[in-house]
PDB file of N, CA and C in Angstrom:
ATOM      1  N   UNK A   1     -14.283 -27.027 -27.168  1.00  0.00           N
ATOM      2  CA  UNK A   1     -14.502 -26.010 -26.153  1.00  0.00           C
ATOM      3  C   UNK A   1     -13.154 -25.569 -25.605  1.00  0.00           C
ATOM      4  N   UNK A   2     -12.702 -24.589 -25.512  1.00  0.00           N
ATOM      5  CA  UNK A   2     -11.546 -23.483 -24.910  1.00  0.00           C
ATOM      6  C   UNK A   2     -11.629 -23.327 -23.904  1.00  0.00           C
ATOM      7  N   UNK A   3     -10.767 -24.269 -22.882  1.00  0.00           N
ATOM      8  CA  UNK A   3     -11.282 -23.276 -21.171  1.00  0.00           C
ATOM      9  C   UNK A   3     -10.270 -22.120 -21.228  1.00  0.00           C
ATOM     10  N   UNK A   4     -10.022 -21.318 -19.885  1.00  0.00           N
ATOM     11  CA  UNK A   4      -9.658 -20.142 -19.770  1.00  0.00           C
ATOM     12  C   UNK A   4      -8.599 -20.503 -18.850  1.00  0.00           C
ATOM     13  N   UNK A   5      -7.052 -20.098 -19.203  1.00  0.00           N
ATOM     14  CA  UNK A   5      -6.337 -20.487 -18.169  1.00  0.00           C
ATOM     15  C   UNK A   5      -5.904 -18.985 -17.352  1.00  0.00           C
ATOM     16  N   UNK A   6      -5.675 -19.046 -16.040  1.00  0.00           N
ATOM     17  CA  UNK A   6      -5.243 -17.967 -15.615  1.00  0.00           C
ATOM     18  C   UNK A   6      -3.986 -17.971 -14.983  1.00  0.00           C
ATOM     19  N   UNK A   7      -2.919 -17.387 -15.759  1.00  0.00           N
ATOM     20  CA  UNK A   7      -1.265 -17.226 -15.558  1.00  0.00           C
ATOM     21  C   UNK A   7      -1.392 -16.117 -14.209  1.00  0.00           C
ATOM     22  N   UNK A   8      -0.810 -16.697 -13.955  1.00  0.00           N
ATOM     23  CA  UNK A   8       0.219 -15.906 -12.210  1.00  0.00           C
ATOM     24  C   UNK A   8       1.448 -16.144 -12.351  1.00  0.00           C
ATOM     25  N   UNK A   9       1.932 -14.744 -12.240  1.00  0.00           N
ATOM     26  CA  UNK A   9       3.148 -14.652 -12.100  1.00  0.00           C
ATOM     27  C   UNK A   9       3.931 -14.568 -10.431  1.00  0.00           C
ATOM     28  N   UNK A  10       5.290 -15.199 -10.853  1.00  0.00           N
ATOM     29  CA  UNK A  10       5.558 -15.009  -9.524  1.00  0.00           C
ATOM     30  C   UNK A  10       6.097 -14.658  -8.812  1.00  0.00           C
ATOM     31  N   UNK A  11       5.636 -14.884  -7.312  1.00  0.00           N
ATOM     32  CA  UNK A  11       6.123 -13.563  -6.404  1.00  0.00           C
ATOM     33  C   UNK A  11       7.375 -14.018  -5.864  1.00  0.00           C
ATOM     34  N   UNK A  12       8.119 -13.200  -5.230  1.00  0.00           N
ATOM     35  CA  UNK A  12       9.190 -13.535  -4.811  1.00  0.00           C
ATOM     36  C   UNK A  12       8.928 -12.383  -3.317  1.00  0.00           C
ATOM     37  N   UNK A  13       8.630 -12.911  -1.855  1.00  0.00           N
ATOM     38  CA  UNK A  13       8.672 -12.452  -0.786  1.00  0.00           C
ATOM     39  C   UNK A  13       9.731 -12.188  -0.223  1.00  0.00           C
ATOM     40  N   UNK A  14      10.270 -10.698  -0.220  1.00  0.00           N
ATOM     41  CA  UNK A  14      11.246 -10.192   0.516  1.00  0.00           C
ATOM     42  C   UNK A  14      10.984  -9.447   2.235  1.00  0.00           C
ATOM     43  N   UNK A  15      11.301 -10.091   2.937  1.00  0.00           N
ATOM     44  CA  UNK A  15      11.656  -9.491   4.214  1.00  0.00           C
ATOM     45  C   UNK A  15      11.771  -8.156   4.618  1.00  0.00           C
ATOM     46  N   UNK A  16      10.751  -7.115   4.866  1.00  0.00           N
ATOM     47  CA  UNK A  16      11.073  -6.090   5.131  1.00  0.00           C
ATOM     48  C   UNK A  16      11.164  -5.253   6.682  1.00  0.00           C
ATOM     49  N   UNK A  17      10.734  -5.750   7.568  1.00  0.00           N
ATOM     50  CA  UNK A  17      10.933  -5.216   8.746  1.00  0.00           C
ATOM     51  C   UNK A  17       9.859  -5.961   9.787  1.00  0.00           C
ATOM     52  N   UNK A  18       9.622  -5.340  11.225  1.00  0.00           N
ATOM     53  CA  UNK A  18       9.513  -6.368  12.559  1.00  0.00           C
ATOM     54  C   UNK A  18       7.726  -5.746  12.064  1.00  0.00           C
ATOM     55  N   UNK A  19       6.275  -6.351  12.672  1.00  0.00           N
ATOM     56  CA  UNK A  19       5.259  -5.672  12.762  1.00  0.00           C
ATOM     57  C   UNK A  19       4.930  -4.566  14.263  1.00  0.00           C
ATOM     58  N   UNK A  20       6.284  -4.327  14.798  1.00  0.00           N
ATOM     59  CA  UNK A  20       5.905  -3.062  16.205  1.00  0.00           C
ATOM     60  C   UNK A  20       6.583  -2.244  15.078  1.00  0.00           C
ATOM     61  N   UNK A  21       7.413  -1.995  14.462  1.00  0.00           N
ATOM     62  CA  UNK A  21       8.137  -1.219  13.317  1.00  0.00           C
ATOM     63  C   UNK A  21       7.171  -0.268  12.327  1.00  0.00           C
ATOM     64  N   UNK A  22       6.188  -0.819  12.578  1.00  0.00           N
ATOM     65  CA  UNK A  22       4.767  -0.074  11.867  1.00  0.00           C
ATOM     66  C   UNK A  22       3.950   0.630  12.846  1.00  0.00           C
ATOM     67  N   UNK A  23       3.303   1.722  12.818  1.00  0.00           N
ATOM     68  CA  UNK A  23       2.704   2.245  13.922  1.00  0.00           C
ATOM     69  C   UNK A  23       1.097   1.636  13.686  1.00  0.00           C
ATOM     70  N   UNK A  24       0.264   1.070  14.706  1.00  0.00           N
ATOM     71  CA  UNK A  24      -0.927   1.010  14.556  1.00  0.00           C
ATOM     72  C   UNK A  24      -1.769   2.026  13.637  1.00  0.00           C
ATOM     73  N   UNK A  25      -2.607   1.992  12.285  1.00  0.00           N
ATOM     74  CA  UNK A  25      -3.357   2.633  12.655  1.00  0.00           C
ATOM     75  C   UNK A  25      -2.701   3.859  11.132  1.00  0.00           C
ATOM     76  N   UNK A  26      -1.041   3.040  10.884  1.00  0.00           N
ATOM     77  CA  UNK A  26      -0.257   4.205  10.187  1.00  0.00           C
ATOM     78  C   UNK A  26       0.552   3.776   9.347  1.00  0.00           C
ATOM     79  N   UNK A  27       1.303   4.509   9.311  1.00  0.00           N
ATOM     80  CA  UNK A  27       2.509   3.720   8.398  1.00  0.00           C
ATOM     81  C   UNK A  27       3.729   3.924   8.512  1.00  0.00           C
ATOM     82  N   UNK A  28       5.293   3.636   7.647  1.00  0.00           N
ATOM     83  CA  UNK A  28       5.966   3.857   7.567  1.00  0.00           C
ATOM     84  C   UNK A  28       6.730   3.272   6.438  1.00  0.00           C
ATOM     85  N   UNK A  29       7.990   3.560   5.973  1.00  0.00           N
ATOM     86  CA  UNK A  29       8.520   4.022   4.398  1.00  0.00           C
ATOM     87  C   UNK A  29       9.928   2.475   4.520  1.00  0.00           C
ATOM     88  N   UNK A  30       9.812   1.464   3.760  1.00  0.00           N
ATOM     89  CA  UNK A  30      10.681   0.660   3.844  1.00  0.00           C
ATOM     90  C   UNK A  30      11.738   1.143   2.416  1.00  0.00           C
ATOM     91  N   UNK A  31      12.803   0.297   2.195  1.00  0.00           N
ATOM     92  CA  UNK A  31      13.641   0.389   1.054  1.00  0.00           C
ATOM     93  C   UNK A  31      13.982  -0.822   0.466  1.00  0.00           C
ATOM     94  N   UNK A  32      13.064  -1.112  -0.722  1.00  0.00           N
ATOM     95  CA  UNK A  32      13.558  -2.520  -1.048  1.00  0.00           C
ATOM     96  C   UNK A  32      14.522  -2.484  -2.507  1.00  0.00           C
ATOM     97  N   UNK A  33      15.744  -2.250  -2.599  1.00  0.00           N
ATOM     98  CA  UNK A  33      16.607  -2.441  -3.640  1.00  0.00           C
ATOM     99  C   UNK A  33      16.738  -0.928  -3.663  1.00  0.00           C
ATOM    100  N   UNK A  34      16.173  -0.298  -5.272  1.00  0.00           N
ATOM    101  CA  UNK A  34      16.115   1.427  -5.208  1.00  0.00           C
ATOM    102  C   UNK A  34      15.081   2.000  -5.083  1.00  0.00           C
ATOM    103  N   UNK A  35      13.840   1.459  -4.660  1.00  0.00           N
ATOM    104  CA  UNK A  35      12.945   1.778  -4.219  1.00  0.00           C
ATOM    105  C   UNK A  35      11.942   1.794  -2.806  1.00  0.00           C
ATOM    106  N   UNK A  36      11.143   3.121  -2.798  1.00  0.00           N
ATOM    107  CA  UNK A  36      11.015   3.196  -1.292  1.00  0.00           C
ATOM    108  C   UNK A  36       9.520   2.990  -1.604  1.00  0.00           C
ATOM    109  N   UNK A  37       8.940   2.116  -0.533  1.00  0.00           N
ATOM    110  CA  UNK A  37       7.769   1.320  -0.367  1.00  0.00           C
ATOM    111  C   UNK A  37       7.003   1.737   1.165  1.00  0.00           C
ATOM    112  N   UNK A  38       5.821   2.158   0.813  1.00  0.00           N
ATOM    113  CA  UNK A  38       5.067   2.452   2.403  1.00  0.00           C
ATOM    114  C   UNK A  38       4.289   1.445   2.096  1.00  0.00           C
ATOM    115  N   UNK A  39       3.912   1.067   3.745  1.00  0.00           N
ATOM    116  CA  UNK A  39       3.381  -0.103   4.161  1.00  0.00           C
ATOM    117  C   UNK A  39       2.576   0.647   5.457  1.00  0.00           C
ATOM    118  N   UNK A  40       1.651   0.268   5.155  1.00  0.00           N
ATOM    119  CA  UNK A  40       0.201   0.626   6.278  1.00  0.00           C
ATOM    120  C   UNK A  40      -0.354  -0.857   7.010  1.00  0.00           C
ATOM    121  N   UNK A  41      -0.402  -0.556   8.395  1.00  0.00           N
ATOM    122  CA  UNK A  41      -1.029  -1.286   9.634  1.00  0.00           C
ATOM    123  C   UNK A  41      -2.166  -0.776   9.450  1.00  0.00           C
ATOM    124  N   UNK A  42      -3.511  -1.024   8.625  1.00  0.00           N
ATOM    125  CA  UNK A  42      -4.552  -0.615   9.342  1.00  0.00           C
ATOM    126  C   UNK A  42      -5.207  -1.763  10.019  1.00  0.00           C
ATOM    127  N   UNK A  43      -4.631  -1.127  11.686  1.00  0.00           N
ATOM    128  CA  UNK A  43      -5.029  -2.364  12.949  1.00  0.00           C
ATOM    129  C   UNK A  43      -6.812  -2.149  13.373  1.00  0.00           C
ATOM    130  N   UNK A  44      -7.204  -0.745  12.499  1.00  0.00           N
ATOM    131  CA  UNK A  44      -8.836  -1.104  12.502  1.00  0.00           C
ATOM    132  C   UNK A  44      -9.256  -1.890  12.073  1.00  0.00           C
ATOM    133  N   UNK A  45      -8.617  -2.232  11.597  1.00  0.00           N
ATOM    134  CA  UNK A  45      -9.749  -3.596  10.396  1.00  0.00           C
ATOM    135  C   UNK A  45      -8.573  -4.653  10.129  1.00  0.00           C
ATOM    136  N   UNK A  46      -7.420  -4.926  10.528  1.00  0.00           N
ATOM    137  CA  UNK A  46      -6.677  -5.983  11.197  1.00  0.00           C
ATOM    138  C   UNK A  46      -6.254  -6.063   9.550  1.00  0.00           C
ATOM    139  N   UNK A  47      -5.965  -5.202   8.678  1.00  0.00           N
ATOM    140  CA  UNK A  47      -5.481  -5.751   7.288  1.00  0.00           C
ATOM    141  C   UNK A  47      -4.088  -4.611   7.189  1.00  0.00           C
ATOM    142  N   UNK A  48      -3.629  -5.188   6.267  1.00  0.00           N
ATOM    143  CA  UNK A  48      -2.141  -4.705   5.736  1.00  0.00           C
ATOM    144  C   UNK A  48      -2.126  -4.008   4.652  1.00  0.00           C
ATOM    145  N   UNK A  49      -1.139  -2.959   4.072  1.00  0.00           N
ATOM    146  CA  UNK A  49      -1.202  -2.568   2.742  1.00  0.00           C
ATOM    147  C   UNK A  49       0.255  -1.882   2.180  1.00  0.00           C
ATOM    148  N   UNK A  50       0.553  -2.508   1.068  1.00  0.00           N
ATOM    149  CA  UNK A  50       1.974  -1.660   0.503  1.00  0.00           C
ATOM    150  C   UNK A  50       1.646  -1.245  -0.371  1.00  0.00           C
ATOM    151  N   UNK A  51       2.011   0.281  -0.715  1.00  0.00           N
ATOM    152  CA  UNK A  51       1.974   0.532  -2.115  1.00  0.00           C
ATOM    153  C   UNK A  51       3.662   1.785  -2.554  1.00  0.00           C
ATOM    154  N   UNK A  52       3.423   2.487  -3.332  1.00  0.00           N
ATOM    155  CA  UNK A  52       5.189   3.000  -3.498  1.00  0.00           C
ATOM    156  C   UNK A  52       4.552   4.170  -2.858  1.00  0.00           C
ATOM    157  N   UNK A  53       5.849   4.466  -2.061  1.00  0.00           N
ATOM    158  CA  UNK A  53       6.157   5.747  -1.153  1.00  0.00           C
ATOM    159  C   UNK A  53       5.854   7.191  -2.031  1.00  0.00           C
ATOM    160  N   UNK A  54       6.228   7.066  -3.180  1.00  0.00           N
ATOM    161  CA  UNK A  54       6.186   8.273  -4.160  1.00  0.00           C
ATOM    162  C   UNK A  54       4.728   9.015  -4.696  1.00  0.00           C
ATOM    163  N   UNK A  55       4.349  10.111  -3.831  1.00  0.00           N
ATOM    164  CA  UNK A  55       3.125  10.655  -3.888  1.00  0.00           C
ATOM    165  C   UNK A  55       3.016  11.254  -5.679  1.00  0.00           C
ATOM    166  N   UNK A  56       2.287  10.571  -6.496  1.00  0.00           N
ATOM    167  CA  UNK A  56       2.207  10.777  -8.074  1.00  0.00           C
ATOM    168  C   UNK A  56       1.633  12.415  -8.255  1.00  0.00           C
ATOM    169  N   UNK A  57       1.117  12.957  -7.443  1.00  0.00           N
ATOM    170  CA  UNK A  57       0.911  14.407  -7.774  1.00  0.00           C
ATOM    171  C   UNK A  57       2.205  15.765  -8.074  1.00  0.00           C
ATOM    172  N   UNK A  58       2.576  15.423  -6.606  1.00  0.00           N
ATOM    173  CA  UNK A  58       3.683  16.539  -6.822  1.00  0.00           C
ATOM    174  C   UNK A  58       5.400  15.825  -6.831  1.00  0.00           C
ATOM    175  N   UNK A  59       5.393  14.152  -6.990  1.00  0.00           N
ATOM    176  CA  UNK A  59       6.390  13.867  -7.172  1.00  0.00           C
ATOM    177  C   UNK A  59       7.542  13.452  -5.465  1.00  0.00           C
ATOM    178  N   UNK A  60       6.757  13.313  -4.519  1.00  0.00           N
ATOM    179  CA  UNK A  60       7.032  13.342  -3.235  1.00  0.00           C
ATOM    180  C   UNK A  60       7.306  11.968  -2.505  1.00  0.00           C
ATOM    181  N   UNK A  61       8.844  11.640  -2.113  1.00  0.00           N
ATOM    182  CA  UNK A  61       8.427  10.769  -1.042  1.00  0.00           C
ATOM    183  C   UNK A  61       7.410  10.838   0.720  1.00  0.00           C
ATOM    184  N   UNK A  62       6.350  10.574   0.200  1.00  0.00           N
ATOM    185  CA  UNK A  62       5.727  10.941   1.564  1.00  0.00           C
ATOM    186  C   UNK A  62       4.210  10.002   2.008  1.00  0.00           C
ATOM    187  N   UNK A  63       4.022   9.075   1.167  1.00  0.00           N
ATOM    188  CA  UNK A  63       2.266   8.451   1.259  1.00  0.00           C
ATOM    189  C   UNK A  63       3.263   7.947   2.568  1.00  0.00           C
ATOM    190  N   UNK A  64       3.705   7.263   3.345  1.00  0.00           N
ATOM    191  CA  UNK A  64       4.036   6.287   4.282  1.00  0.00           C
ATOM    192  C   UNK A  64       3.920   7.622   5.473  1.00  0.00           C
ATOM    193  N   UNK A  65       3.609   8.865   5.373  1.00  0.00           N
ATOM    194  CA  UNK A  65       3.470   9.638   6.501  1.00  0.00           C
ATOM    195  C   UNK A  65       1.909  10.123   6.325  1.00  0.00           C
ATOM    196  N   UNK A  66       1.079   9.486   5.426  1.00  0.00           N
ATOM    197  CA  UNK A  66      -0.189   9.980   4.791  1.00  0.00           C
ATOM    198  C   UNK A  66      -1.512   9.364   5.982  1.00  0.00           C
ATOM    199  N   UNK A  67      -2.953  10.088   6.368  1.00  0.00           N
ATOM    200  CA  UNK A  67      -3.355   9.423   7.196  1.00  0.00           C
ATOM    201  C   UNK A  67      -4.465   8.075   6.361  1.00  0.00           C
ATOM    202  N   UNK A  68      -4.925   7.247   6.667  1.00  0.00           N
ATOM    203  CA  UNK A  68      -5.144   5.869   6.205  1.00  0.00           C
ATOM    204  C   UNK A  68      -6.891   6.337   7.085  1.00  0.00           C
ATOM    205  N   UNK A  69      -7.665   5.393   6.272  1.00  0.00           N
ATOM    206  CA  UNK A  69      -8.770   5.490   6.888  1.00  0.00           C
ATOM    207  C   UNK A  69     -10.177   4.717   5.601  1.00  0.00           C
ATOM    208  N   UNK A  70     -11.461   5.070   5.243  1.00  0.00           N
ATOM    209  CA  UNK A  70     -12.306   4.049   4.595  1.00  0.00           C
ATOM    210  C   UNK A  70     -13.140   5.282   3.921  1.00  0.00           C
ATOM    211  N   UNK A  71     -13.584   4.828   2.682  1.00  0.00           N
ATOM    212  CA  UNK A  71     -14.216   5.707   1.620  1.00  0.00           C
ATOM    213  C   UNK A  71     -15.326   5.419   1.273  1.00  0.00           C
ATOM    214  N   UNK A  72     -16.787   5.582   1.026  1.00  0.00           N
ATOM    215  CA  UNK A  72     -17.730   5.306   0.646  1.00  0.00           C
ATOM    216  C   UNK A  72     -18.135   4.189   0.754  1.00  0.00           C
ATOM    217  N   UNK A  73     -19.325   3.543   0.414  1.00  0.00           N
ATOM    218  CA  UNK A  73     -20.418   2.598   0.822  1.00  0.00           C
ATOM    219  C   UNK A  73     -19.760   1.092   1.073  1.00  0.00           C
ATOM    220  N   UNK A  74     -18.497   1.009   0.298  1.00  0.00           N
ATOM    221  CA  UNK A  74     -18.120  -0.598   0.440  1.00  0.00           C
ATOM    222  C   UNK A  74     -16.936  -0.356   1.643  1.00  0.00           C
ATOM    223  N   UNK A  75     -16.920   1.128   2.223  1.00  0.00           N
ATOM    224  CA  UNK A  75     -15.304   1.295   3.140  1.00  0.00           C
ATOM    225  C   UNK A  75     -13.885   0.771   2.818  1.00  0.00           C
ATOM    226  N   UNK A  76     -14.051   0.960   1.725  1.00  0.00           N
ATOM    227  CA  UNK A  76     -12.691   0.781   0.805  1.00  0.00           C
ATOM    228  C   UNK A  76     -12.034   1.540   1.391  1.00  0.00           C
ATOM    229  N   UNK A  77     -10.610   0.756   1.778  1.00  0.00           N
ATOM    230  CA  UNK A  77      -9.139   1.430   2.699  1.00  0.00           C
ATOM    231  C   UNK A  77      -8.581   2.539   1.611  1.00  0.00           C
ATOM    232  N   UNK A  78      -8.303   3.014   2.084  1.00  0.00           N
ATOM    233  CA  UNK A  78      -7.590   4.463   1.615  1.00  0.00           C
ATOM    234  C   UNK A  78      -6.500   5.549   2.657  1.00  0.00           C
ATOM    235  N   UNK A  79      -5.732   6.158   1.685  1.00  0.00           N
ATOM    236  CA  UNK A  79      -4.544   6.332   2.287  1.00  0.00           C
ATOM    237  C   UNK A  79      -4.699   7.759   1.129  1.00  0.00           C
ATOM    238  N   UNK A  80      -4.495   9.335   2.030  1.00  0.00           N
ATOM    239  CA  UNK A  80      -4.228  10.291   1.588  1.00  0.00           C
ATOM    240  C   UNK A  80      -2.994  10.747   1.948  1.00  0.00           C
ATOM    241  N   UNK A  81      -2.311  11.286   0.918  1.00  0.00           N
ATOM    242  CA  UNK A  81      -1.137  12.366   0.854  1.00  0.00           C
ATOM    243  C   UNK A  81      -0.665  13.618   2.047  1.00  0.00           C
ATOM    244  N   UNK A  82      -0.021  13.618   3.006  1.00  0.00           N
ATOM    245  CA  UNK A  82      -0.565  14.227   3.802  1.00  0.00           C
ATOM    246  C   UNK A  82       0.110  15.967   3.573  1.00  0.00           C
ATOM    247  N   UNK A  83       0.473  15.945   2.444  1.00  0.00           N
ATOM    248  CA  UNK A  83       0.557  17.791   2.017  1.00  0.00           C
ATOM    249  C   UNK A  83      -0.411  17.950   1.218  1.00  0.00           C
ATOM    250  N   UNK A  84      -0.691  17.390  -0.197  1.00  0.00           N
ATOM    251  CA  UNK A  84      -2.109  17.807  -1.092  1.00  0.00           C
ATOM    252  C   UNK A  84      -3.341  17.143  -0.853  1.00  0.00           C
ATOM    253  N   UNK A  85      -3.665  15.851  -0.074  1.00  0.00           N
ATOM    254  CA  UNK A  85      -4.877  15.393   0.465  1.00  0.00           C
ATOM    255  C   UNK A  85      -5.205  14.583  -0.552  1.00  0.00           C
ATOM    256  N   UNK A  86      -4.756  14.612  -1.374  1.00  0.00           N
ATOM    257  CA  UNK A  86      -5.083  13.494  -2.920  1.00  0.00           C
ATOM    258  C   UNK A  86      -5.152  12.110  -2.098  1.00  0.00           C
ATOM    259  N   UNK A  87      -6.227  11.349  -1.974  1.00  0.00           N
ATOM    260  CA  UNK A  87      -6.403  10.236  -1.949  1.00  0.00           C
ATOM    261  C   UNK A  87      -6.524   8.983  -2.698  1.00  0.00           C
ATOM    262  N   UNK A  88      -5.779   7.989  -2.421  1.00  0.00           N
ATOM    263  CA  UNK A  88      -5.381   6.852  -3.128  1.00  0.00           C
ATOM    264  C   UNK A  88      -6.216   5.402  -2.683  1.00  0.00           C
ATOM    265  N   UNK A  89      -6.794   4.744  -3.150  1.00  0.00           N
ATOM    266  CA  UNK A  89      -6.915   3.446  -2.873  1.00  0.00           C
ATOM    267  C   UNK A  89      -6.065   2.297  -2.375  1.00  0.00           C
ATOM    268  N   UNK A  90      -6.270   1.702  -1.190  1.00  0.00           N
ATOM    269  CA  UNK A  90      -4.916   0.953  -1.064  1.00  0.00           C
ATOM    270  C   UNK A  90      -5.239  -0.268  -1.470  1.00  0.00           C
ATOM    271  N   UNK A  91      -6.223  -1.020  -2.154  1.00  0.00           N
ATOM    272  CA  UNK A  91      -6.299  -1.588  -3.107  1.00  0.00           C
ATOM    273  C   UNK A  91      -5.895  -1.969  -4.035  1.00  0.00           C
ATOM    274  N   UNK A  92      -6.463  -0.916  -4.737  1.00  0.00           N
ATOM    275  CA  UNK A  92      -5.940  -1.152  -6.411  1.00  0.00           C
ATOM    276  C   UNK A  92      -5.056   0.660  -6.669  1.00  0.00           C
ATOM    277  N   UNK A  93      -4.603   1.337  -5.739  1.00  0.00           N
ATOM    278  CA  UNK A  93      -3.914   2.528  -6.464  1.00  0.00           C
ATOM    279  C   UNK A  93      -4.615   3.445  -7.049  1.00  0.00           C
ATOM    280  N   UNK A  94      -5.371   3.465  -7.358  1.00  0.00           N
ATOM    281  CA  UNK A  94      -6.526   4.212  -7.889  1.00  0.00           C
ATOM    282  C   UNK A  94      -6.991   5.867  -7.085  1.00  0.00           C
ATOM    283  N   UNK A  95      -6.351   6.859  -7.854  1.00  0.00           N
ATOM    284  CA  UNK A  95      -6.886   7.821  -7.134  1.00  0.00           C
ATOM    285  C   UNK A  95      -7.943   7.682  -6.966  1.00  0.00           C
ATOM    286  N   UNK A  96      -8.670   8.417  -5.801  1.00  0.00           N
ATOM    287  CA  UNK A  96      -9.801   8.444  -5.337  1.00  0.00           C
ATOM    288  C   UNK A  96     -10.804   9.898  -5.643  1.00  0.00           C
ATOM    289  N   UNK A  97      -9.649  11.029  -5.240  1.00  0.00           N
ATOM    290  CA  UNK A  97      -9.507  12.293  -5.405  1.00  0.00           C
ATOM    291  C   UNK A  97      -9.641  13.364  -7.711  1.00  0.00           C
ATOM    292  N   UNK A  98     -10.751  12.235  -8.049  1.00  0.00           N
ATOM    293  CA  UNK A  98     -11.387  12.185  -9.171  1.00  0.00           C
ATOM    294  C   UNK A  98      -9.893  12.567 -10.586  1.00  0.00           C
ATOM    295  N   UNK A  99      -8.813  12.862  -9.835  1.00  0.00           N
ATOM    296  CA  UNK A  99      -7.743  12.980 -10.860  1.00  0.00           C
ATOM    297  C   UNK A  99      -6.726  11.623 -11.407  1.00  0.00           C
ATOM    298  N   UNK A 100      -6.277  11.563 -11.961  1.00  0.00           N
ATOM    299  CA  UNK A 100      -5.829  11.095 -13.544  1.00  0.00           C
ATOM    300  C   UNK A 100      -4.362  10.229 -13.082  1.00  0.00           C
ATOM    301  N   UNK A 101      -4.773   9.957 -11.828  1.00  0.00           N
ATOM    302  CA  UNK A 101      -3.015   9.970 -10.829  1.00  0.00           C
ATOM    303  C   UNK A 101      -2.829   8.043 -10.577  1.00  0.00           C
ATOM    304  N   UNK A 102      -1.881   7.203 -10.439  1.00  0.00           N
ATOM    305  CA  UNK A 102      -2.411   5.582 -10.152  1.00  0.00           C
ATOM    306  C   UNK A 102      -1.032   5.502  -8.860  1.00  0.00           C
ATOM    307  N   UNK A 103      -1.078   4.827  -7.877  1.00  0.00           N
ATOM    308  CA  UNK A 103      -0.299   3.830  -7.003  1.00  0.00           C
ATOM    309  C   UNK A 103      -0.284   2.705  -7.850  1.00  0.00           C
ATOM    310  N   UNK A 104       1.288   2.266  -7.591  1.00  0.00           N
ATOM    311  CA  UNK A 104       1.798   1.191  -7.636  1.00  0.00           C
ATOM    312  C   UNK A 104       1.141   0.491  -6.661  1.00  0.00           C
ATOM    313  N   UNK A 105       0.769  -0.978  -6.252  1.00  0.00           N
ATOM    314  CA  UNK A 105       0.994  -1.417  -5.155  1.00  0.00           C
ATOM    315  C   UNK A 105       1.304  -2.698  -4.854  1.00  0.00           C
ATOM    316  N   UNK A 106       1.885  -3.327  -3.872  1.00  0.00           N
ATOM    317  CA  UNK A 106       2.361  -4.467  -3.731  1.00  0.00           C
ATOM    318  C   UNK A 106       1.531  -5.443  -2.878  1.00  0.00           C
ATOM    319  N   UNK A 107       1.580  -6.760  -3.089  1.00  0.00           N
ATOM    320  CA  UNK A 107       1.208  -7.681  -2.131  1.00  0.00           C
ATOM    321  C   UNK A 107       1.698  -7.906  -0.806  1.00  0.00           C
ATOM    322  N   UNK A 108       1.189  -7.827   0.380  1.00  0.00           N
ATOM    323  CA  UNK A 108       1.947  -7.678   1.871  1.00  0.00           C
ATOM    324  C   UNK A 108       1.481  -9.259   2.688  1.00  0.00           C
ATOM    325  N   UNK A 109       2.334  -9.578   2.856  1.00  0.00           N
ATOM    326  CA  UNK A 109       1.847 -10.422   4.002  1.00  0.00           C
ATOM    327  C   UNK A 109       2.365 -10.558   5.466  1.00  0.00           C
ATOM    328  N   UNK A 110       1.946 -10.954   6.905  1.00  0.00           N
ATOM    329  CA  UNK A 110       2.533 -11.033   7.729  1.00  0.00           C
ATOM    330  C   UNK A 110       2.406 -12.358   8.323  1.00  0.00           C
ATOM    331  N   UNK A 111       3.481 -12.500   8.811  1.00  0.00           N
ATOM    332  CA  UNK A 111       4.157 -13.954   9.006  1.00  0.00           C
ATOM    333  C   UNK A 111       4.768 -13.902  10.634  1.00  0.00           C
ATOM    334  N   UNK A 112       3.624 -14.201  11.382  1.00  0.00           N
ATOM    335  CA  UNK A 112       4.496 -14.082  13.136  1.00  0.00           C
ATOM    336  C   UNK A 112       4.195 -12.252  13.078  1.00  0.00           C
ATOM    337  N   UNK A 113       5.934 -11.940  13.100  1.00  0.00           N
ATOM    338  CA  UNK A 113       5.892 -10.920  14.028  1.00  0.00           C
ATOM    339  C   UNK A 113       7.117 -10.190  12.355  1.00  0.00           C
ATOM    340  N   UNK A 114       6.567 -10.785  11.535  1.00  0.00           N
ATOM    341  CA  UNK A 114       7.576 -10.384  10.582  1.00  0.00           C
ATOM    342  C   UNK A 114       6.361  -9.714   8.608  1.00  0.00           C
ATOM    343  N   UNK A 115       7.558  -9.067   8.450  1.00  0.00           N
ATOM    344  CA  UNK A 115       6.195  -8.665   7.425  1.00  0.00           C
ATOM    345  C   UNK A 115       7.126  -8.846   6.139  1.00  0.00           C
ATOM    346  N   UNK A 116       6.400  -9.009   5.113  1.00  0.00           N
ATOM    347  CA  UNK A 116       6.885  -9.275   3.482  1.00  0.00           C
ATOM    348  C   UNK A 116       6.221  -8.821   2.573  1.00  0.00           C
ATOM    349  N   UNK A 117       6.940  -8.292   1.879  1.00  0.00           N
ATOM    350  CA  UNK A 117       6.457  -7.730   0.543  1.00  0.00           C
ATOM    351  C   UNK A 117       6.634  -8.491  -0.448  1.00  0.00           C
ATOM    352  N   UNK A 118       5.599  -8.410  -1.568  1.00  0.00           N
ATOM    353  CA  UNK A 118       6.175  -9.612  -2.361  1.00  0.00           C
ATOM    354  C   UNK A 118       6.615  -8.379  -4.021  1.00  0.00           C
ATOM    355  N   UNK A 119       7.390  -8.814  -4.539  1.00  0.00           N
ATOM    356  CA  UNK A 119       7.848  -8.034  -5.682  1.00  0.00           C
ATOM    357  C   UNK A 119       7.989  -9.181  -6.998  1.00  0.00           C
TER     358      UNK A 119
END
């Protein structure tokens, strides 16, 4: 009999900024190495979310100014673009907005009064 092993790879938690540094409710655009990373407070529902700053439609740094809010029957968090409205999953990246488009996204955790991304 074959069991099933499941590989994890691993994370390495980098330090990215204070949790008042985030607006309730919103977001804002960190820089980790050459890349720019938004990170969402949604303090409605007391959960966290990173995914890459770079809006995949028109090529834009801008999801970390995008408004955040819940999508259909399971209220899956979601985060729209706030010039084309294309909505993203903050989940799994997954447009929402039925086009062909994916988010990166990262693992977030908060620690005290401090927040981490893991890469």
């Amino acid at each position: 009999m074959q069991q099933e092993v499941e590989v994890l790879e691993a994370v390495e938690w980098v330090y990215v900024c204070k949790t008042h540094d985030v607006p309730h409710n919103g977001g804002a655009c960190v820089k980790v190495e050459d890349e720019q990373i938004a990170i969402f407070n949604f303090a409605r529902r007391n959960e966290w979310y990173a995914t890459q700053n770079l809006c995949p439609h028109k090529q834009q740094m801008v999801l970390s100014r995008g408004m955040i809010g819940s999508t259909g029957d399971s209220c899956e968090p979601k985060v729209a673009c706030p010039f084309h409205k294309k909505t993203f999953s903050l989940l799994s990246g997954e447009c929402l907005s039925g086009d062909d488009y994916q988010l990166k996204t990262y693992p977030i955790k908060v620690v005290g009064d401090r927040v981490y991304i893991g890469l």
